[in-house]
N, C-alpha and C. Protein backbone atom coordinates (compact mmCIF):
# COMPACT_ATOMS: atom_id res chain seq x y z
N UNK A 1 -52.23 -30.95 -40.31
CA UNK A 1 -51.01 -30.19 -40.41
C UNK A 1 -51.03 -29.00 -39.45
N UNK A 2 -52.34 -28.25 -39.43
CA UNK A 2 -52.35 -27.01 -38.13
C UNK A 2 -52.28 -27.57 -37.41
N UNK A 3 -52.81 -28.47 -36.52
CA UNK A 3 -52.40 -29.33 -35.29
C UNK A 3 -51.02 -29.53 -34.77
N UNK A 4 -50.38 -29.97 -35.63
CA UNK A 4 -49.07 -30.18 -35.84
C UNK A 4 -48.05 -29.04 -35.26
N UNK A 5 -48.45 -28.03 -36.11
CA UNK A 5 -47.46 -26.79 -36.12
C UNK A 5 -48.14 -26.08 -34.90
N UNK A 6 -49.27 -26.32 -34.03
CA UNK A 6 -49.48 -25.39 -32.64
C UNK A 6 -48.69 -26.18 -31.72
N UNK A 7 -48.79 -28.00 -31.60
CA UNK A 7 -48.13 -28.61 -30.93
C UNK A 7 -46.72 -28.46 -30.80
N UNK A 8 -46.56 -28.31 -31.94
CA UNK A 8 -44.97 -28.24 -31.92
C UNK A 8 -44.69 -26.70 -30.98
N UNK A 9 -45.44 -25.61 -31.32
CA UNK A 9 -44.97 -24.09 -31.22
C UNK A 9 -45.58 -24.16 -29.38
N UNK A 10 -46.48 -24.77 -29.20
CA UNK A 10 -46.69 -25.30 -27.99
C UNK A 10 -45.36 -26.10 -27.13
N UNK A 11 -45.26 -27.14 -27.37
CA UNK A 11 -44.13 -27.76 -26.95
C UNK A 11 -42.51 -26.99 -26.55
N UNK A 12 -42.62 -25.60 -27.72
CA UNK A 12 -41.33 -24.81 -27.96
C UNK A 12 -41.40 -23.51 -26.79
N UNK A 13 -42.99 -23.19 -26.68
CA UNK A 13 -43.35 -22.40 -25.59
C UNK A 13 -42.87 -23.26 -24.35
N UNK A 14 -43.58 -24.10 -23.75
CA UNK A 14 -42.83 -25.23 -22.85
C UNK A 14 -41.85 -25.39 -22.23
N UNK A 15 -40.77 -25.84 -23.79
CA UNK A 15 -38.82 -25.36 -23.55
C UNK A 15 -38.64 -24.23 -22.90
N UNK A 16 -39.26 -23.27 -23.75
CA UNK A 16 -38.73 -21.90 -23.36
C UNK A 16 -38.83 -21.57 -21.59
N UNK A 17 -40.48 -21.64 -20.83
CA UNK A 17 -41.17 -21.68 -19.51
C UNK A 17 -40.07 -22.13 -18.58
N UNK A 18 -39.55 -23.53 -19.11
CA UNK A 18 -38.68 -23.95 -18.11
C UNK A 18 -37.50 -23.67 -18.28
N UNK A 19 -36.83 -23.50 -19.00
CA UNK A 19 -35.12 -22.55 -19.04
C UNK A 19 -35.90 -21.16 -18.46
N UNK A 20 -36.72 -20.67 -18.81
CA UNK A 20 -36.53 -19.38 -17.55
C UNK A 20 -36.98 -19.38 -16.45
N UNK A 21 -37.55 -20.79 -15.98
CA UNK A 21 -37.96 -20.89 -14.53
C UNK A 21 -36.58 -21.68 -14.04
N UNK A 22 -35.91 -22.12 -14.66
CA UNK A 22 -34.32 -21.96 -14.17
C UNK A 22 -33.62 -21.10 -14.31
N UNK A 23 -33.24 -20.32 -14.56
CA UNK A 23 -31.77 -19.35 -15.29
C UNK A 23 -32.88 -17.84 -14.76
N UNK A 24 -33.86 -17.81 -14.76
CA UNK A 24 -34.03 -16.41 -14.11
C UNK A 24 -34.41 -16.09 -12.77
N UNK A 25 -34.20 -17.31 -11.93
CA UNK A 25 -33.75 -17.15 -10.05
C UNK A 25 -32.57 -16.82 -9.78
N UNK A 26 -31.71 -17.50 -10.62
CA UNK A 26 -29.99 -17.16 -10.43
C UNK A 26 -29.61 -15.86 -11.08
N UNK A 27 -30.35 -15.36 -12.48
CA UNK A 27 -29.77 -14.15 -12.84
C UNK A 27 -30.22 -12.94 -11.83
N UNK A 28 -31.67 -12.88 -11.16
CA UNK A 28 -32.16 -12.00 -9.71
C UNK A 28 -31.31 -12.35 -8.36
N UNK A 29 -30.88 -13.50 -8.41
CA UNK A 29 -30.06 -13.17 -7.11
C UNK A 29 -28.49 -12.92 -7.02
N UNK A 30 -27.95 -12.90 -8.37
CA UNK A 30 -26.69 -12.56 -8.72
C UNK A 30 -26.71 -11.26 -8.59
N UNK A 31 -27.77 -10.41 -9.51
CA UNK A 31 -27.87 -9.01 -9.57
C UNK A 31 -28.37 -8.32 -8.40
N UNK A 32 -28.79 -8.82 -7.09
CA UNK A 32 -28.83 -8.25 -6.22
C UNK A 32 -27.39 -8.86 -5.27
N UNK A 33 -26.94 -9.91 -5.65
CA UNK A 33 -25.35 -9.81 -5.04
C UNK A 33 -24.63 -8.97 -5.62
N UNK A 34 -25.03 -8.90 -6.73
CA UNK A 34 -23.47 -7.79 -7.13
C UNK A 34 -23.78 -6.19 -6.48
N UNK A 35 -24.95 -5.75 -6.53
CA UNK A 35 -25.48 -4.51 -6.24
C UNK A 35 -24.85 -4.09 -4.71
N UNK A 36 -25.00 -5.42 -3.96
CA UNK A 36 -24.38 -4.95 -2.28
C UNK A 36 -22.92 -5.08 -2.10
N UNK A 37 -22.22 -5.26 -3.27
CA UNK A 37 -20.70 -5.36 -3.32
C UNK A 37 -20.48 -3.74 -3.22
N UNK A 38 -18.99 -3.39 -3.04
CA UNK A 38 -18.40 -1.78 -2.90
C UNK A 38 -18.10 -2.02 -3.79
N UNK A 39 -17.99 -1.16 -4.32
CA UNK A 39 -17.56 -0.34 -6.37
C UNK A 39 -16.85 0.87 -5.67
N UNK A 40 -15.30 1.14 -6.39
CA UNK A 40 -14.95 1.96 -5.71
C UNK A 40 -15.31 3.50 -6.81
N UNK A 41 -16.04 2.86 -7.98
CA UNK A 41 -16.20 3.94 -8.89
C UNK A 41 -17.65 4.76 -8.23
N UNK A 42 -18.16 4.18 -7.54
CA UNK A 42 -19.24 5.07 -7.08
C UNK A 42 -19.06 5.30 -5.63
N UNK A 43 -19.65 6.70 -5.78
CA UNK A 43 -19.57 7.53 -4.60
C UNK A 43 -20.44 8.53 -4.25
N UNK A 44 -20.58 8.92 -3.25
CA UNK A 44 -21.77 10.03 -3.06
C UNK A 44 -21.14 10.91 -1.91
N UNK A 45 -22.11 11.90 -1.68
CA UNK A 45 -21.64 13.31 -1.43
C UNK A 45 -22.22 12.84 -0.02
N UNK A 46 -21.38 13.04 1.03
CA UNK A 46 -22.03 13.30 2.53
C UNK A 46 -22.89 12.46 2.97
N UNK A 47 -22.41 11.09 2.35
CA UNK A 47 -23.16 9.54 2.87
C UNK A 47 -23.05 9.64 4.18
N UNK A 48 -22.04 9.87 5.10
CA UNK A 48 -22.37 9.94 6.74
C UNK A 48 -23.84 10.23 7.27
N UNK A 49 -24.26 10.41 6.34
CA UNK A 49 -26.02 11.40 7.06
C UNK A 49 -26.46 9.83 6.91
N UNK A 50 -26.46 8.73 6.37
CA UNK A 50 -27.11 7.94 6.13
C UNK A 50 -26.07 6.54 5.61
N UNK A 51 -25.31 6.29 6.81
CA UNK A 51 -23.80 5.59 6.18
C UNK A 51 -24.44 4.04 6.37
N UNK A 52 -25.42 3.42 6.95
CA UNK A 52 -26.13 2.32 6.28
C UNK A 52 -26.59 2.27 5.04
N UNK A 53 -27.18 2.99 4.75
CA UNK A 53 -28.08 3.06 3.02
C UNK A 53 -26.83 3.15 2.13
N UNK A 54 -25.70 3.94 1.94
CA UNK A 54 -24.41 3.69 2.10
C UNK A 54 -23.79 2.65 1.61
N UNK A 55 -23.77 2.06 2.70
CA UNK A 55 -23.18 0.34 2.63
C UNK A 55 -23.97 -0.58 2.01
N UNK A 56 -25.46 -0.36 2.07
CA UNK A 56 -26.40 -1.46 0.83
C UNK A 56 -26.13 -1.21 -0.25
N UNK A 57 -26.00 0.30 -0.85
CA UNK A 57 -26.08 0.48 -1.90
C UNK A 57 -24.52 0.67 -2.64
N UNK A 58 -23.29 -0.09 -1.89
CA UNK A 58 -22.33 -0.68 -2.60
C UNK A 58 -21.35 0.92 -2.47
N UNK A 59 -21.52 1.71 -1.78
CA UNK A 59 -20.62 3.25 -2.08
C UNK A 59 -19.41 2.83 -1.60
N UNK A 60 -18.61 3.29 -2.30
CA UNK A 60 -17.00 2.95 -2.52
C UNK A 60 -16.12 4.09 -1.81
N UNK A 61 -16.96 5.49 -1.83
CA UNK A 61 -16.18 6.97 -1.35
C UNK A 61 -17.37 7.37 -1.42
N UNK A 62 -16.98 8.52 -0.16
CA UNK A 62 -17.89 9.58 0.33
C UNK A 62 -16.87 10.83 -0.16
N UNK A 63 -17.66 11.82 -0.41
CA UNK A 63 -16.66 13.26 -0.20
C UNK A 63 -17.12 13.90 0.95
N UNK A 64 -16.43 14.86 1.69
CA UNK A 64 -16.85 15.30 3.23
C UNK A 64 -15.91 16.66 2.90
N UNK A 65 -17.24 17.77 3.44
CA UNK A 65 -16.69 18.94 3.26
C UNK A 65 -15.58 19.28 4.60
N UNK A 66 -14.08 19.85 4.47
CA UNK A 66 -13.06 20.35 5.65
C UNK A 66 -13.43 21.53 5.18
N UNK A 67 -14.09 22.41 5.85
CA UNK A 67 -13.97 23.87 5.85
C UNK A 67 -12.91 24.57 7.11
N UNK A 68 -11.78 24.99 6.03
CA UNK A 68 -10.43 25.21 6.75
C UNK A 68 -10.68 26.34 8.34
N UNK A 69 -11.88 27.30 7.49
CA UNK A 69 -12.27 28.07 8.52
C UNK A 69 -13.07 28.06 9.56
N UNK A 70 -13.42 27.20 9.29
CA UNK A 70 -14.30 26.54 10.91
C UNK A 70 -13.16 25.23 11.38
N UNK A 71 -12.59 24.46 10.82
CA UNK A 71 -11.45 23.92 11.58
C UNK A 71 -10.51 24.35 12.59
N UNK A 72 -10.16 25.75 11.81
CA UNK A 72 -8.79 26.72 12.43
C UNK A 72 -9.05 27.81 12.69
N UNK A 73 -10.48 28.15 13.31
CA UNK A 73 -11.17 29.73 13.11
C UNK A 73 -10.00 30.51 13.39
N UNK A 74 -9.20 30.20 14.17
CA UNK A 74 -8.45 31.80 15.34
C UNK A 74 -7.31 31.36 14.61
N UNK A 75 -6.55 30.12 13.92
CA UNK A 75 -5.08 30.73 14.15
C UNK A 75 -4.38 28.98 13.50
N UNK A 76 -3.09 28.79 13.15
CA UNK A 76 -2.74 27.48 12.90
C UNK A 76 -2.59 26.40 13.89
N UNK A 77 -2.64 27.10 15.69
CA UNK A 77 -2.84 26.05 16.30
C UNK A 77 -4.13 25.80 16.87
N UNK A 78 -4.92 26.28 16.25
CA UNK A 78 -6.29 26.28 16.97
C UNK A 78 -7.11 25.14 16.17
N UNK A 79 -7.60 24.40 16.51
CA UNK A 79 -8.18 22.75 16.51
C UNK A 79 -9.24 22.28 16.67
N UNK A 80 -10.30 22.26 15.68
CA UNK A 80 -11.55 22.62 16.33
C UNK A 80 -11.94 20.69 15.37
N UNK A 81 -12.19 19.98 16.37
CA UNK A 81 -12.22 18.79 16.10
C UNK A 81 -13.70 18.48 15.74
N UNK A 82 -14.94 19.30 16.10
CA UNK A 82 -15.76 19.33 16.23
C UNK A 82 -16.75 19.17 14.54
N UNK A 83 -15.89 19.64 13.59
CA UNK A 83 -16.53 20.11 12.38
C UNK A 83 -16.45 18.79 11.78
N UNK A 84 -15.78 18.04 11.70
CA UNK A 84 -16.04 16.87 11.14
C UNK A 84 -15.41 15.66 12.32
N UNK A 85 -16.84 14.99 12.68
CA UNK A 85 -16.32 14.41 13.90
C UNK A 85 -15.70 13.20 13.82
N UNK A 86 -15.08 12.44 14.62
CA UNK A 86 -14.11 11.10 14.05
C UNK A 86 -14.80 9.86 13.85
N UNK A 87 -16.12 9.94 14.35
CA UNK A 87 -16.98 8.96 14.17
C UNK A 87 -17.68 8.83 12.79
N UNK A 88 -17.80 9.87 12.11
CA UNK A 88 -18.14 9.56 10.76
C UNK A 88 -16.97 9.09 9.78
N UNK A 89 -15.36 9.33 10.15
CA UNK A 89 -14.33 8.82 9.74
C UNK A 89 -14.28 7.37 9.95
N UNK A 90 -14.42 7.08 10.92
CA UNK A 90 -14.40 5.56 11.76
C UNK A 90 -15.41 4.55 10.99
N UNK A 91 -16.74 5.62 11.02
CA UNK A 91 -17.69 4.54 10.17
C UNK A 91 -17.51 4.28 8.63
N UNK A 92 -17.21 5.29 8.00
CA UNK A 92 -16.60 5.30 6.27
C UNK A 92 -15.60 4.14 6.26
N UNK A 93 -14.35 3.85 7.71
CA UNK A 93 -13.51 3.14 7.09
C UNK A 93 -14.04 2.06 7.67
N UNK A 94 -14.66 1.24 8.58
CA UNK A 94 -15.65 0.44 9.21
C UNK A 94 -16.18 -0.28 8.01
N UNK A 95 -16.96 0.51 6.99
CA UNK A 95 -17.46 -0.06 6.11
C UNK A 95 -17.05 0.05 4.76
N UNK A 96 -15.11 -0.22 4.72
CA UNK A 96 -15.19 -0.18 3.80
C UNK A 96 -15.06 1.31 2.52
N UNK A 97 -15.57 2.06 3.19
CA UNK A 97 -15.59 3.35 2.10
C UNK A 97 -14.32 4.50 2.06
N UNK A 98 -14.09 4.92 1.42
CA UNK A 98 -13.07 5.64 1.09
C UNK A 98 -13.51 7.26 1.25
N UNK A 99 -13.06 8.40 2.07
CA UNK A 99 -13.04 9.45 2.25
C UNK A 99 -12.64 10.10 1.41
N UNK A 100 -13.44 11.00 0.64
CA UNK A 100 -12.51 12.02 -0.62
C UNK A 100 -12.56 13.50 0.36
N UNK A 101 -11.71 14.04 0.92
CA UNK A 101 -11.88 15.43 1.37
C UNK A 101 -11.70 16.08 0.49
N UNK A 102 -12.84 17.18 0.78
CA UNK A 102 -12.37 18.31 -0.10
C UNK A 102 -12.78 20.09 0.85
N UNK A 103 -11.37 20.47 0.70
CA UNK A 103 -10.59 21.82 1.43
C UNK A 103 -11.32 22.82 0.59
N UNK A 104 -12.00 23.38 1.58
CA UNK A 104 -12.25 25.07 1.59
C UNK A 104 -12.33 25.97 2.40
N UNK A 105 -12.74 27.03 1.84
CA UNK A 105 -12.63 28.18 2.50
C UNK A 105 -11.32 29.12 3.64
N UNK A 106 -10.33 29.61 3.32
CA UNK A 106 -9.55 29.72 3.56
C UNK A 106 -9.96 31.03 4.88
N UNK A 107 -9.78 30.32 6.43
CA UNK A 107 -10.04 31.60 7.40
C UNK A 107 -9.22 33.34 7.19
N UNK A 108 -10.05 33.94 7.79
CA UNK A 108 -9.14 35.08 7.55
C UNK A 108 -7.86 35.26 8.16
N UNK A 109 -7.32 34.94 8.97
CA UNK A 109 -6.34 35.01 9.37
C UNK A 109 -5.25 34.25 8.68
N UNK A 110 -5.13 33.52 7.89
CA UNK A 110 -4.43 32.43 6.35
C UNK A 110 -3.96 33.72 5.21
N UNK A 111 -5.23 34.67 5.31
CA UNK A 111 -5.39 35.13 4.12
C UNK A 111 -5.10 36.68 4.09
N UNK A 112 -4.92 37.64 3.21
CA UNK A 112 -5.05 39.29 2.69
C UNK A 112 -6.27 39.52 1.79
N UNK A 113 -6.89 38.21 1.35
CA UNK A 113 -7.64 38.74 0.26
C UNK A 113 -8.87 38.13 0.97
N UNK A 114 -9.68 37.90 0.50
CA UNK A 114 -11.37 37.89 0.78
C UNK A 114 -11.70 36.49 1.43
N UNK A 115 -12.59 36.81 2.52
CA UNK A 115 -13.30 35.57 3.81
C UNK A 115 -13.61 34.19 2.60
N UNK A 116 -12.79 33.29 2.78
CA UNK A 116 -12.99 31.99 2.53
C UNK A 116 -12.47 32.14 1.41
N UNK A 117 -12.27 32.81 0.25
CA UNK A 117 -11.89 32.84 -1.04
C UNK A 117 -10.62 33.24 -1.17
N UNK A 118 -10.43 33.91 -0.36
CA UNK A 118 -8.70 34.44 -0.62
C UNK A 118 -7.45 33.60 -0.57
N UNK A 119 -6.60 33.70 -1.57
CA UNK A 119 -5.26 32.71 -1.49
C UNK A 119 -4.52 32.80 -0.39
N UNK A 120 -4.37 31.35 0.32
CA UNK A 120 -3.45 31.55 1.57
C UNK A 120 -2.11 32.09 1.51
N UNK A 121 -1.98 32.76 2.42
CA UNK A 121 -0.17 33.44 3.12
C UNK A 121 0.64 32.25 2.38
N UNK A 122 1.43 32.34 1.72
CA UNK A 122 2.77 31.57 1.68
C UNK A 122 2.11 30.35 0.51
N UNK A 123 1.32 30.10 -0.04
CA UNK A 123 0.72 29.10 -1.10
C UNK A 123 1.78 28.82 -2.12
N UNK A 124 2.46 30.37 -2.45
CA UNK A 124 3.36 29.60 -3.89
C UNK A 124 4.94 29.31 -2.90
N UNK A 125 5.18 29.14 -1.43
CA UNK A 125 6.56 28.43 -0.91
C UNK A 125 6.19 26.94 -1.22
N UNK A 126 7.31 26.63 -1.41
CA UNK A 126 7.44 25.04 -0.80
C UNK A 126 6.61 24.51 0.30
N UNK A 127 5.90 23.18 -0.11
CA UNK A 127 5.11 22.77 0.84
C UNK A 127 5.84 22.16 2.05
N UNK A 128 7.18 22.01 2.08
CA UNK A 128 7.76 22.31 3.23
C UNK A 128 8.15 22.68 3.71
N UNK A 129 7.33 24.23 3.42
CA UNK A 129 8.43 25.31 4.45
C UNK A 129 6.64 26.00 4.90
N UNK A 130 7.29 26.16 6.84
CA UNK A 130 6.52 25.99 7.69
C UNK A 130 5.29 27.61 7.30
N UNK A 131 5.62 28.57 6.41
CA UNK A 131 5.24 29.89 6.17
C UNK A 131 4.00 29.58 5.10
N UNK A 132 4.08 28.01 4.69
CA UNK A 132 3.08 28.01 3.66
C UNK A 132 1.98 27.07 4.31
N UNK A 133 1.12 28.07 4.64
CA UNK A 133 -0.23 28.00 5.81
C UNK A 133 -1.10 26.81 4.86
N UNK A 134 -1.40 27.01 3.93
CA UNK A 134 -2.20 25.82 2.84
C UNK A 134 -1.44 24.67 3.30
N UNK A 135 -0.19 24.59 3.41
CA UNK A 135 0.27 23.02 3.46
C UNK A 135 0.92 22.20 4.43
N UNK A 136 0.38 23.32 5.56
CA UNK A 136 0.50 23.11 7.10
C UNK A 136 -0.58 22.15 7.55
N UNK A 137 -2.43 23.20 6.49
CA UNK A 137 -3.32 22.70 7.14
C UNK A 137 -3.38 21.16 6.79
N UNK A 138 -3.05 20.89 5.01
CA UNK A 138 -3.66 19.61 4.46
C UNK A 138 -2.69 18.68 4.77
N UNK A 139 -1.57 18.95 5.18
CA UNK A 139 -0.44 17.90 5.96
C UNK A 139 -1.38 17.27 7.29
N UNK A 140 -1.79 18.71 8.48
CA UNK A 140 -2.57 18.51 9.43
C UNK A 140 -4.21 17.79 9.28
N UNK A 141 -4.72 17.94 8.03
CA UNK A 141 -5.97 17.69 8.03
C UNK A 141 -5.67 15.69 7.40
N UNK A 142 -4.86 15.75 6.42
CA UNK A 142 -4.59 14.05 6.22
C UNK A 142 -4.44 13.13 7.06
């Protein structure tokens, strides 16, 4: 009768060996297919530094700092293309990823109140009226 019941629990070990020497090659290579898919729920901060690792690891959006005051140091037509260059734009949409900007620091010349923190000239006009400097830049920066 012990004979019996190891053979059998033997035999059941067996079953088991081979359903997971099938079904657990396909569940490892599914889960590394799904992993290199884009998810647009994940995102990371300033992936451009590393916009391959990026793209393996499925990033959906980057956020990228516009600092208004190094964009526009001197003035609303002044254009400083340099701060965020178009090639890290090019590669985000290249592969797929979605750009979240996010606007700061307001130059002094925007502002009356304090370097980078102060509320821009004209913020509570209508964003289409040309006096409201905030919605000149993010019209210009989109």
């Amino acid at each position: 009768m012990l004979l019996k019941n190891v053979i059998h629990w033997f035999k059941l070990l067996v079953l088991f060996l081979v359903i997971m020497g099938v079904v657990w090659p396909k569940t490892a290579v599914s889960t590394a297919t799904a992993q290199s898919a884009i998810d647009p729920r994940f995102g990371a901060v300033e992936s451009f530094w590393a916009p391959n690792e990026a793209t393996q690891l499925g990033v959906g959006w980057e956020r990228i700092l516009f600092y208004w005051n190094e964009i526009q140091p001197s003035g609303p037509n002044d254009w400083n293309t340099l701060h965020v260059p178009e090639e890290w734009l090019n590669e985000a949409n290249a592969q797929g990823r979605q750009v979240v900007g996010l606007l700061k620091n307001t130059p002094n010349w925007a502002t009356e109140g304090d370097f980078a923190s102060g509320v821009p000239n004209g913020l509570y006009l209508p964003v289409d009226d040309p006096a409201n400097l905030w919605a000149n830049y993010v019209r210009r920066v989109a």
